[in-house]
PDB file of N, CA and C in Angstrom:
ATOM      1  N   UNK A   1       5.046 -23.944   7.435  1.00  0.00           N
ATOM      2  CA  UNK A   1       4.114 -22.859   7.461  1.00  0.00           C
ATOM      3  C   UNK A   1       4.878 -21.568   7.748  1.00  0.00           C
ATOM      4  N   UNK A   2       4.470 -20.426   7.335  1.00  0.00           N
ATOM      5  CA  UNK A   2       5.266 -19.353   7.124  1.00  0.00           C
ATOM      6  C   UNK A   2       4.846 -18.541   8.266  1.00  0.00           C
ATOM      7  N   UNK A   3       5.895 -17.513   9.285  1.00  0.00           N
ATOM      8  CA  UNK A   3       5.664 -16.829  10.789  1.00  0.00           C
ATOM      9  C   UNK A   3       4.417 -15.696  10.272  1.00  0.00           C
ATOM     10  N   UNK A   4       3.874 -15.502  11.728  1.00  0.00           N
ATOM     11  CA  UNK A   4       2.827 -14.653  11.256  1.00  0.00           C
ATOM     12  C   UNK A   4       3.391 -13.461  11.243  1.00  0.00           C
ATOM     13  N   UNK A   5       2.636 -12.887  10.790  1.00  0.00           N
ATOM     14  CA  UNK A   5       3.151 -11.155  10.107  1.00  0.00           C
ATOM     15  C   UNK A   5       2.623 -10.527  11.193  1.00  0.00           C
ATOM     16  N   UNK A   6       4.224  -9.164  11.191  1.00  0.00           N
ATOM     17  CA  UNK A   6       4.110  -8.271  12.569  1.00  0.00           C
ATOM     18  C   UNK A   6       3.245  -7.406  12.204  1.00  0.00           C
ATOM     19  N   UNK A   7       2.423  -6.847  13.391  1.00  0.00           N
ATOM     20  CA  UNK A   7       1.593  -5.880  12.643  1.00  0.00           C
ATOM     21  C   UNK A   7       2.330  -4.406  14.449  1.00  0.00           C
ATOM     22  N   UNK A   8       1.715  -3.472  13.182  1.00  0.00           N
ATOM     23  CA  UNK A   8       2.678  -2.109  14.163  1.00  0.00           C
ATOM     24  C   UNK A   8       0.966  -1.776  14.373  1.00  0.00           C
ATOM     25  N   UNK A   9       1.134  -1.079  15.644  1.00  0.00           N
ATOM     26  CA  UNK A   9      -0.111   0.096  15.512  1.00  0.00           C
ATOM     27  C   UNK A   9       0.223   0.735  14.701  1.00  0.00           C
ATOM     28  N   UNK A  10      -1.460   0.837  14.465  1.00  0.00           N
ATOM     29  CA  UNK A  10      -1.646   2.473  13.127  1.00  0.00           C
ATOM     30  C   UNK A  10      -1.823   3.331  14.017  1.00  0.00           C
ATOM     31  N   UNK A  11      -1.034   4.564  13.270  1.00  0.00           N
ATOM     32  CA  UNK A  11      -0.642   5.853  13.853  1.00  0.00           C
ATOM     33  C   UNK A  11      -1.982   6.544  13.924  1.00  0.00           C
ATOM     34  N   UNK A  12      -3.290   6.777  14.139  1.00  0.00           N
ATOM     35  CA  UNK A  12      -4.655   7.245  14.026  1.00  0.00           C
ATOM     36  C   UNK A  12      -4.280   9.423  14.022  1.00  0.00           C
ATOM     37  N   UNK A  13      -3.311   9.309  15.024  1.00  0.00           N
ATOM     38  CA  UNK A  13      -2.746  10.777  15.181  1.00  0.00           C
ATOM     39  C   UNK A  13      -2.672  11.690  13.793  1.00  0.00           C
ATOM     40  N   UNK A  14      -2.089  10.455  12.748  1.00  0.00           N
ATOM     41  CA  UNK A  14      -1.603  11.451  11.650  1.00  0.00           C
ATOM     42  C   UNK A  14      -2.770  11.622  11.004  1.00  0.00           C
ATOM     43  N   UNK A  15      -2.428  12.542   9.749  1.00  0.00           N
ATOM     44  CA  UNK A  15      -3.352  12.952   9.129  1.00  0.00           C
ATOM     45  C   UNK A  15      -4.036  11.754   7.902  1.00  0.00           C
ATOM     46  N   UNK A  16      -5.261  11.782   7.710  1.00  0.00           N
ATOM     47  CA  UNK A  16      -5.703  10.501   6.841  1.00  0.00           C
ATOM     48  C   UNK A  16      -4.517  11.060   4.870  1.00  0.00           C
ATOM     49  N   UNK A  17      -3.829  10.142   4.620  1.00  0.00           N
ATOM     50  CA  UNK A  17      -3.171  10.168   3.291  1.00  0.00           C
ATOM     51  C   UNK A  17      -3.354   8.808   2.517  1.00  0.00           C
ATOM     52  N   UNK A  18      -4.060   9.541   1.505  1.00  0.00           N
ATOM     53  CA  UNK A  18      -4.188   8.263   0.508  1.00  0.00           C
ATOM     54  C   UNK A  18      -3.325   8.129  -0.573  1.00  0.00           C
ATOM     55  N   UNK A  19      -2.971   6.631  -0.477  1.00  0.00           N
ATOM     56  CA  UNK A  19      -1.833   6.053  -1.729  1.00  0.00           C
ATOM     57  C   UNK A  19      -2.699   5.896  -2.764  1.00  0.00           C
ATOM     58  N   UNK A  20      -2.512   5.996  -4.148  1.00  0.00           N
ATOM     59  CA  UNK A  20      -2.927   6.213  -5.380  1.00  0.00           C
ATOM     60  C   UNK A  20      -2.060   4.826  -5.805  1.00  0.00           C
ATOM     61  N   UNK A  21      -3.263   3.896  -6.357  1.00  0.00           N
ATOM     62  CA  UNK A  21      -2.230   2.527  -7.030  1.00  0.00           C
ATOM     63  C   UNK A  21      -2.819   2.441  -8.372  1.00  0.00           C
ATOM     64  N   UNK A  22      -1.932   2.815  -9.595  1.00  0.00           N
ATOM     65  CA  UNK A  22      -2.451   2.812 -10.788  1.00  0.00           C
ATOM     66  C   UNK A  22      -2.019   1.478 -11.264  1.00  0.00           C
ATOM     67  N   UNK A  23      -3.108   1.046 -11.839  1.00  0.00           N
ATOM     68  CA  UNK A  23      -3.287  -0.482 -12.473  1.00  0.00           C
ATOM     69  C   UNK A  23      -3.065  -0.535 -13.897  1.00  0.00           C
ATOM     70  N   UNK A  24      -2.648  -1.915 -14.143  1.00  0.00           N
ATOM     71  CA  UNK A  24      -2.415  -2.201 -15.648  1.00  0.00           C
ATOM     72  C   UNK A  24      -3.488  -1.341 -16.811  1.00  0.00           C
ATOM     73  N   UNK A  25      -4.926  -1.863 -16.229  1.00  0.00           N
ATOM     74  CA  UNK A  25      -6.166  -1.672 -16.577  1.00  0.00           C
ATOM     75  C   UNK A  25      -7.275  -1.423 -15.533  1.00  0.00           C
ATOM     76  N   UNK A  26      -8.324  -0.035 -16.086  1.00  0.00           N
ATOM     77  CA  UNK A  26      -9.679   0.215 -14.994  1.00  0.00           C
ATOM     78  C   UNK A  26      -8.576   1.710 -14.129  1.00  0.00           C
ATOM     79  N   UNK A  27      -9.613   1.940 -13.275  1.00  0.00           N
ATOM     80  CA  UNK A  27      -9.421   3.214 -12.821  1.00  0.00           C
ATOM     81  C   UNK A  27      -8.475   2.766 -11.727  1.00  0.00           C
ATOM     82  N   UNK A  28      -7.664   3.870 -10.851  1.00  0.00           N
ATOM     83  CA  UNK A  28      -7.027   3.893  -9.478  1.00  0.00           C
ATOM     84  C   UNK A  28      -7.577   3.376  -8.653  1.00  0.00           C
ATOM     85  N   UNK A  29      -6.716   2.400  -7.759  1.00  0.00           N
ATOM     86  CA  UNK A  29      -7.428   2.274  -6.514  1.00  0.00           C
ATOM     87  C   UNK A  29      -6.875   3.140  -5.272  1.00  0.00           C
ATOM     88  N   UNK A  30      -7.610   3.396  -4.378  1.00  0.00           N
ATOM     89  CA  UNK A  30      -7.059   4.202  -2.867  1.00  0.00           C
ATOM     90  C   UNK A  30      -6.775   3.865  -1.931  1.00  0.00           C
ATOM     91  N   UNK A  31      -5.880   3.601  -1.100  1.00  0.00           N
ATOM     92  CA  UNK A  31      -5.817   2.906   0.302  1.00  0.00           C
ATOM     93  C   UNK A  31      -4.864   3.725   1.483  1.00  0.00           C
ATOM     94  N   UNK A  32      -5.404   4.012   2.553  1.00  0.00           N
ATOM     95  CA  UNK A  32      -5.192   4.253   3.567  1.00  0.00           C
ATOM     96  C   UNK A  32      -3.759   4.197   4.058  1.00  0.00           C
ATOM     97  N   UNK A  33      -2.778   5.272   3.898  1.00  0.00           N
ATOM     98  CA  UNK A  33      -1.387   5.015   4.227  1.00  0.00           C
ATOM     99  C   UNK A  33      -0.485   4.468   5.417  1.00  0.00           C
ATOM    100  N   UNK A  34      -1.135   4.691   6.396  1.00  0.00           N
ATOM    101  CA  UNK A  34      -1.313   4.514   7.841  1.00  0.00           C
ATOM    102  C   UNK A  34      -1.730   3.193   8.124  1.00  0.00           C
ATOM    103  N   UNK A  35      -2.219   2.474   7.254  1.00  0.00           N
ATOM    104  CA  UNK A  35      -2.956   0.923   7.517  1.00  0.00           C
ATOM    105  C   UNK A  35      -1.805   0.323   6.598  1.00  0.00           C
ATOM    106  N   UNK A  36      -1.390   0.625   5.541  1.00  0.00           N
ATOM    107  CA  UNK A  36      -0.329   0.156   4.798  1.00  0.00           C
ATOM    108  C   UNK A  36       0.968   0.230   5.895  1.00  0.00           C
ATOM    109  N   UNK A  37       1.664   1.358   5.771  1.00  0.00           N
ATOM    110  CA  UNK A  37       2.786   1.324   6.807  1.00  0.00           C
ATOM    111  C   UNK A  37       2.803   0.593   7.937  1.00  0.00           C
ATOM    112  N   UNK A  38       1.275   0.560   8.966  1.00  0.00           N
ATOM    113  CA  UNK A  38       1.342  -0.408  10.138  1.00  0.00           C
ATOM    114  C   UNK A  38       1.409  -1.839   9.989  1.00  0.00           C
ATOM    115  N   UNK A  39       0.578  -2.475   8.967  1.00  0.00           N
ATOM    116  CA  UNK A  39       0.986  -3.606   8.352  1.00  0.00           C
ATOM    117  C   UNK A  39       1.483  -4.115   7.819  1.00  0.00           C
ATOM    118  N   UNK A  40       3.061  -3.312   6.953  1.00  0.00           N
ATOM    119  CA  UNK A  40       3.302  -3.769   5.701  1.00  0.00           C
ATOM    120  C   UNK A  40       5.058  -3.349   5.828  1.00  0.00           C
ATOM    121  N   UNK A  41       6.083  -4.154   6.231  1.00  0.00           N
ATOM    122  CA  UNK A  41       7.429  -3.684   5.992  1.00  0.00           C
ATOM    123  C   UNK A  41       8.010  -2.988   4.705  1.00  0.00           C
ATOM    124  N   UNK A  42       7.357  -3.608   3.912  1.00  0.00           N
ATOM    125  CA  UNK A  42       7.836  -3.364   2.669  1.00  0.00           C
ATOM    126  C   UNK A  42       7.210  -1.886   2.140  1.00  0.00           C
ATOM    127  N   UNK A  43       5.890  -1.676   2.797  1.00  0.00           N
ATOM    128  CA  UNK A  43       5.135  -0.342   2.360  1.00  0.00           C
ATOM    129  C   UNK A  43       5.789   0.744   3.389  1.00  0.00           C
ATOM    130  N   UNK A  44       5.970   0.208   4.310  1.00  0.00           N
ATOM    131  CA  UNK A  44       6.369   1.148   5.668  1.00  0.00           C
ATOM    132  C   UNK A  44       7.793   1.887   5.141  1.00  0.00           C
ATOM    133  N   UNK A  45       8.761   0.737   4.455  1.00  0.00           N
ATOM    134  CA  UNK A  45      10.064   1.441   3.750  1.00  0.00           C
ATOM    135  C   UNK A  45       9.498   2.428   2.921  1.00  0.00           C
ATOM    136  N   UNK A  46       8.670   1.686   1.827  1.00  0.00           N
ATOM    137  CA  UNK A  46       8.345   2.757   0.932  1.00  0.00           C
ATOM    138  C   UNK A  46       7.746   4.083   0.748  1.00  0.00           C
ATOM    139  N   UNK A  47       6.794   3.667   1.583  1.00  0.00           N
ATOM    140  CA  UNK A  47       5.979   5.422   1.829  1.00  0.00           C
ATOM    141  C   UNK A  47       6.446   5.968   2.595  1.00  0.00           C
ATOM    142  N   UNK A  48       7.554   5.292   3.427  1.00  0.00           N
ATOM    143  CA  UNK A  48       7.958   6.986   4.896  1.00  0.00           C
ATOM    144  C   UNK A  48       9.443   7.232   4.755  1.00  0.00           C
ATOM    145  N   UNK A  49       9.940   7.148   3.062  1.00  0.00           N
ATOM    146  CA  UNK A  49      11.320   6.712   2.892  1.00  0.00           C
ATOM    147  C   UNK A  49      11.163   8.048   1.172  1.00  0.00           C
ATOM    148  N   UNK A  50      11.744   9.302   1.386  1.00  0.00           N
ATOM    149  CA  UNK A  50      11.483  10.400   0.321  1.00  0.00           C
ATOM    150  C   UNK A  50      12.228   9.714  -0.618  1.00  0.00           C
ATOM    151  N   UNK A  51      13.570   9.156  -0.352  1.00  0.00           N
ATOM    152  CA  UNK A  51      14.308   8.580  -1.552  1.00  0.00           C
ATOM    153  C   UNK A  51      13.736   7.447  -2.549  1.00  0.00           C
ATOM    154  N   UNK A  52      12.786   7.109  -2.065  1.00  0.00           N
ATOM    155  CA  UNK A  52      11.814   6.430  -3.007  1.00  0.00           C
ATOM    156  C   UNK A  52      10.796   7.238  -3.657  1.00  0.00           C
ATOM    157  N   UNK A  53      10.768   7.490  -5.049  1.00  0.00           N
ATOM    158  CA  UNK A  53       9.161   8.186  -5.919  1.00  0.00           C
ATOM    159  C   UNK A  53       7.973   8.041  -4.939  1.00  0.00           C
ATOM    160  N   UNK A  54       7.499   7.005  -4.653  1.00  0.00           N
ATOM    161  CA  UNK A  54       6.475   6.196  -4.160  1.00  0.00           C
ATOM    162  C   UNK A  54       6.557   7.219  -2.273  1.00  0.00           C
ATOM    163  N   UNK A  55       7.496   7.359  -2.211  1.00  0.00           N
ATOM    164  CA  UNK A  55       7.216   8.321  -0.588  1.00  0.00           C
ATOM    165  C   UNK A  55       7.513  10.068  -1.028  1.00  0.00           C
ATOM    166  N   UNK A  56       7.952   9.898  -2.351  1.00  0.00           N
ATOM    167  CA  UNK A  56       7.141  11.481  -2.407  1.00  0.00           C
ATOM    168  C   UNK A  56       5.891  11.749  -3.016  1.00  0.00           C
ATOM    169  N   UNK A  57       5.463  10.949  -4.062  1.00  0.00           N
ATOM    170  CA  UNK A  57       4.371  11.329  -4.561  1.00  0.00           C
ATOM    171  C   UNK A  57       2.640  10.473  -3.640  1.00  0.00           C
ATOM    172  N   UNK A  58       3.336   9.024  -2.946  1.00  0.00           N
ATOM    173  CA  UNK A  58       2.182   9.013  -2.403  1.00  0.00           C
ATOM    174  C   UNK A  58       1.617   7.671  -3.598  1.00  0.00           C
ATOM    175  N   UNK A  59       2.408   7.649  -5.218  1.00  0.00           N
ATOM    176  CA  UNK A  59       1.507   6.804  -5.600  1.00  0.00           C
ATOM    177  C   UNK A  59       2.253   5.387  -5.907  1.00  0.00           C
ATOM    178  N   UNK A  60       1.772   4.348  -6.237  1.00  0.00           N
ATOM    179  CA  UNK A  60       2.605   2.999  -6.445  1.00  0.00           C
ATOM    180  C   UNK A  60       1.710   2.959  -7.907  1.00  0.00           C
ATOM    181  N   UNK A  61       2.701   3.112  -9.086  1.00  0.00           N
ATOM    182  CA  UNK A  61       2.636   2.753 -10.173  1.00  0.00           C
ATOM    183  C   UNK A  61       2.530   0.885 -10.872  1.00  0.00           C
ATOM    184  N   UNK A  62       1.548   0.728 -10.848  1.00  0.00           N
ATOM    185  CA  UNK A  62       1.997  -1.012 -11.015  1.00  0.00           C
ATOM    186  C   UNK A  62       1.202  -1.250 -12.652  1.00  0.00           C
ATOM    187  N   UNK A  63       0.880  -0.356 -13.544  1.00  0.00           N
ATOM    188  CA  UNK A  63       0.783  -0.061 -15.203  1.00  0.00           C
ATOM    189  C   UNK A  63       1.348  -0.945 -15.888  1.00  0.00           C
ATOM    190  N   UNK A  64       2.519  -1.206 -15.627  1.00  0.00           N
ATOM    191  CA  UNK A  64       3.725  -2.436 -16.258  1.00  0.00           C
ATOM    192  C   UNK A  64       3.561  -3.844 -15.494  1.00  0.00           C
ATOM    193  N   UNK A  65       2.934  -4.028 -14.568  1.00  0.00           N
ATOM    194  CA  UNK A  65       2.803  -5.037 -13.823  1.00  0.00           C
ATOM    195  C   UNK A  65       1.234  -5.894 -14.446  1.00  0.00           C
ATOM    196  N   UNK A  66       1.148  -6.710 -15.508  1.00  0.00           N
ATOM    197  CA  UNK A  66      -0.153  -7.135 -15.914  1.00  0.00           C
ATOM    198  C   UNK A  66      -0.788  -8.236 -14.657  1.00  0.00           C
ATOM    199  N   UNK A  67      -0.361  -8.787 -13.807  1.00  0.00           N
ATOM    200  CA  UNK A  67      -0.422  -9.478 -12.514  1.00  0.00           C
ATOM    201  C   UNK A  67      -1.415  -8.220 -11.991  1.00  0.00           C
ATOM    202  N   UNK A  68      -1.393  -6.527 -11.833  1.00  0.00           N
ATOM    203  CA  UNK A  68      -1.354  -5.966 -10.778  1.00  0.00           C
ATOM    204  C   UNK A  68      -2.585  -5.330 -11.254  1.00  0.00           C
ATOM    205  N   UNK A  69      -3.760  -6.512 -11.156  1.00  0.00           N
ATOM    206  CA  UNK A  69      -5.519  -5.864 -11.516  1.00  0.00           C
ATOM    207  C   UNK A  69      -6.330  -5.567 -10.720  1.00  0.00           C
ATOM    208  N   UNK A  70      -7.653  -5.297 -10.503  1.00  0.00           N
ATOM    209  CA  UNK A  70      -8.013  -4.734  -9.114  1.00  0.00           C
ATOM    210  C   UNK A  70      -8.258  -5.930  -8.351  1.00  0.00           C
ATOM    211  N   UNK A  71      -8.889  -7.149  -9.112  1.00  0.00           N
ATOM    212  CA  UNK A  71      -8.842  -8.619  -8.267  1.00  0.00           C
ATOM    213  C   UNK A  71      -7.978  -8.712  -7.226  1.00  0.00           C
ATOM    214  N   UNK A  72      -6.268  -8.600  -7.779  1.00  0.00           N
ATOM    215  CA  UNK A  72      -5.492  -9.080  -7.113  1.00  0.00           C
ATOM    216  C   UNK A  72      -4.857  -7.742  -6.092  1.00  0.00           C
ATOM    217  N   UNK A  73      -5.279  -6.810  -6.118  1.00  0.00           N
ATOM    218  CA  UNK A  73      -4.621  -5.549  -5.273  1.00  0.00           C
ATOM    219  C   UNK A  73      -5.884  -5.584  -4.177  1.00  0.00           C
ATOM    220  N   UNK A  74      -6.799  -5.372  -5.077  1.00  0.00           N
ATOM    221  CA  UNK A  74      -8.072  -5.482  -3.772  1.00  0.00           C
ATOM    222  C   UNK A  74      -8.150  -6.833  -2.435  1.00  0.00           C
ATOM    223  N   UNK A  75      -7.420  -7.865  -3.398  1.00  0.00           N
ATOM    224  CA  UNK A  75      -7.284  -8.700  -2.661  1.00  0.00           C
ATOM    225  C   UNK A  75      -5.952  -8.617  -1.232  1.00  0.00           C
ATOM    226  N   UNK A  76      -5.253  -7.920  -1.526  1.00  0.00           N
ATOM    227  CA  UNK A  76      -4.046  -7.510  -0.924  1.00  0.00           C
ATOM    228  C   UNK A  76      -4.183  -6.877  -0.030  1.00  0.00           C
ATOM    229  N   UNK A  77      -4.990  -5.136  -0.103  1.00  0.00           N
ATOM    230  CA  UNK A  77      -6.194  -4.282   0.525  1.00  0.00           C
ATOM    231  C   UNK A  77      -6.688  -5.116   1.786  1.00  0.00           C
ATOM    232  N   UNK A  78      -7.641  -6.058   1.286  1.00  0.00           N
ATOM    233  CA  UNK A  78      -8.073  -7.191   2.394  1.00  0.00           C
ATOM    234  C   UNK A  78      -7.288  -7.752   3.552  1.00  0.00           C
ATOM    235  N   UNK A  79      -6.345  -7.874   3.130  1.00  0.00           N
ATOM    236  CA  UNK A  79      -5.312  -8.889   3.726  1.00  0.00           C
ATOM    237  C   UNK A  79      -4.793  -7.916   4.753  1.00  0.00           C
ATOM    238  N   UNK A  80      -4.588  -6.492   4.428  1.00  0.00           N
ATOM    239  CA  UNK A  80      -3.641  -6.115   5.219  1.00  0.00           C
ATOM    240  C   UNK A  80      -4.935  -5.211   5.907  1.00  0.00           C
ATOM    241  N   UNK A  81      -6.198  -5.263   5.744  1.00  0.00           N
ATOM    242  CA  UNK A  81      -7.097  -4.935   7.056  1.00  0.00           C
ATOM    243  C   UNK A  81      -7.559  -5.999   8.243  1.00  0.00           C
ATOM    244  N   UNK A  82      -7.215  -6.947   7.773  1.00  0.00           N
ATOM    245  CA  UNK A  82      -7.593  -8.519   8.549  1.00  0.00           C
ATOM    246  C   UNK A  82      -6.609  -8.395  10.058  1.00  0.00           C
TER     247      UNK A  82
END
């Protein structure tokens, strides 16, 4: 069975910033940057890290990713509010 996942406090201080996740197909979804970064190593590199696109513009392009539909992102969304 796999260790449970660290979770950081969310920073509530900062200002509310929403990540923009454009999908294969269907409109953008929005999610809470501050809930991403506190839960998420991999998001925490990405959004608070300028040398990545994705921490200057704020958005995660996943267009090329046919896996990356709102089923399965929304489902992700979930996971990292739990």
């Amino acid at each position: 069975m796999g260790s449970p996942r660290q979770q950081r406090a969310e920073d509530f201080s900062q200002e509310i910033t929403q990540v923009t996740f454009r999908l294969s197909e269907g409109s953008p979804l929005y999610f809470d940057k501050r809930v991403l970064v506190a839960q998420s190593e991999y998001f925490a590199e990405m959004l608070s890290n300028e040398s990545w696109v994705e921490g200057r513009t704020h958005e995660v392009d996943l267009r090329n990713n046919p896996d990356a539909n709102h089923q399965t992102v929304c489902a992700i969304f979930k996971f990292l509010q739990d």
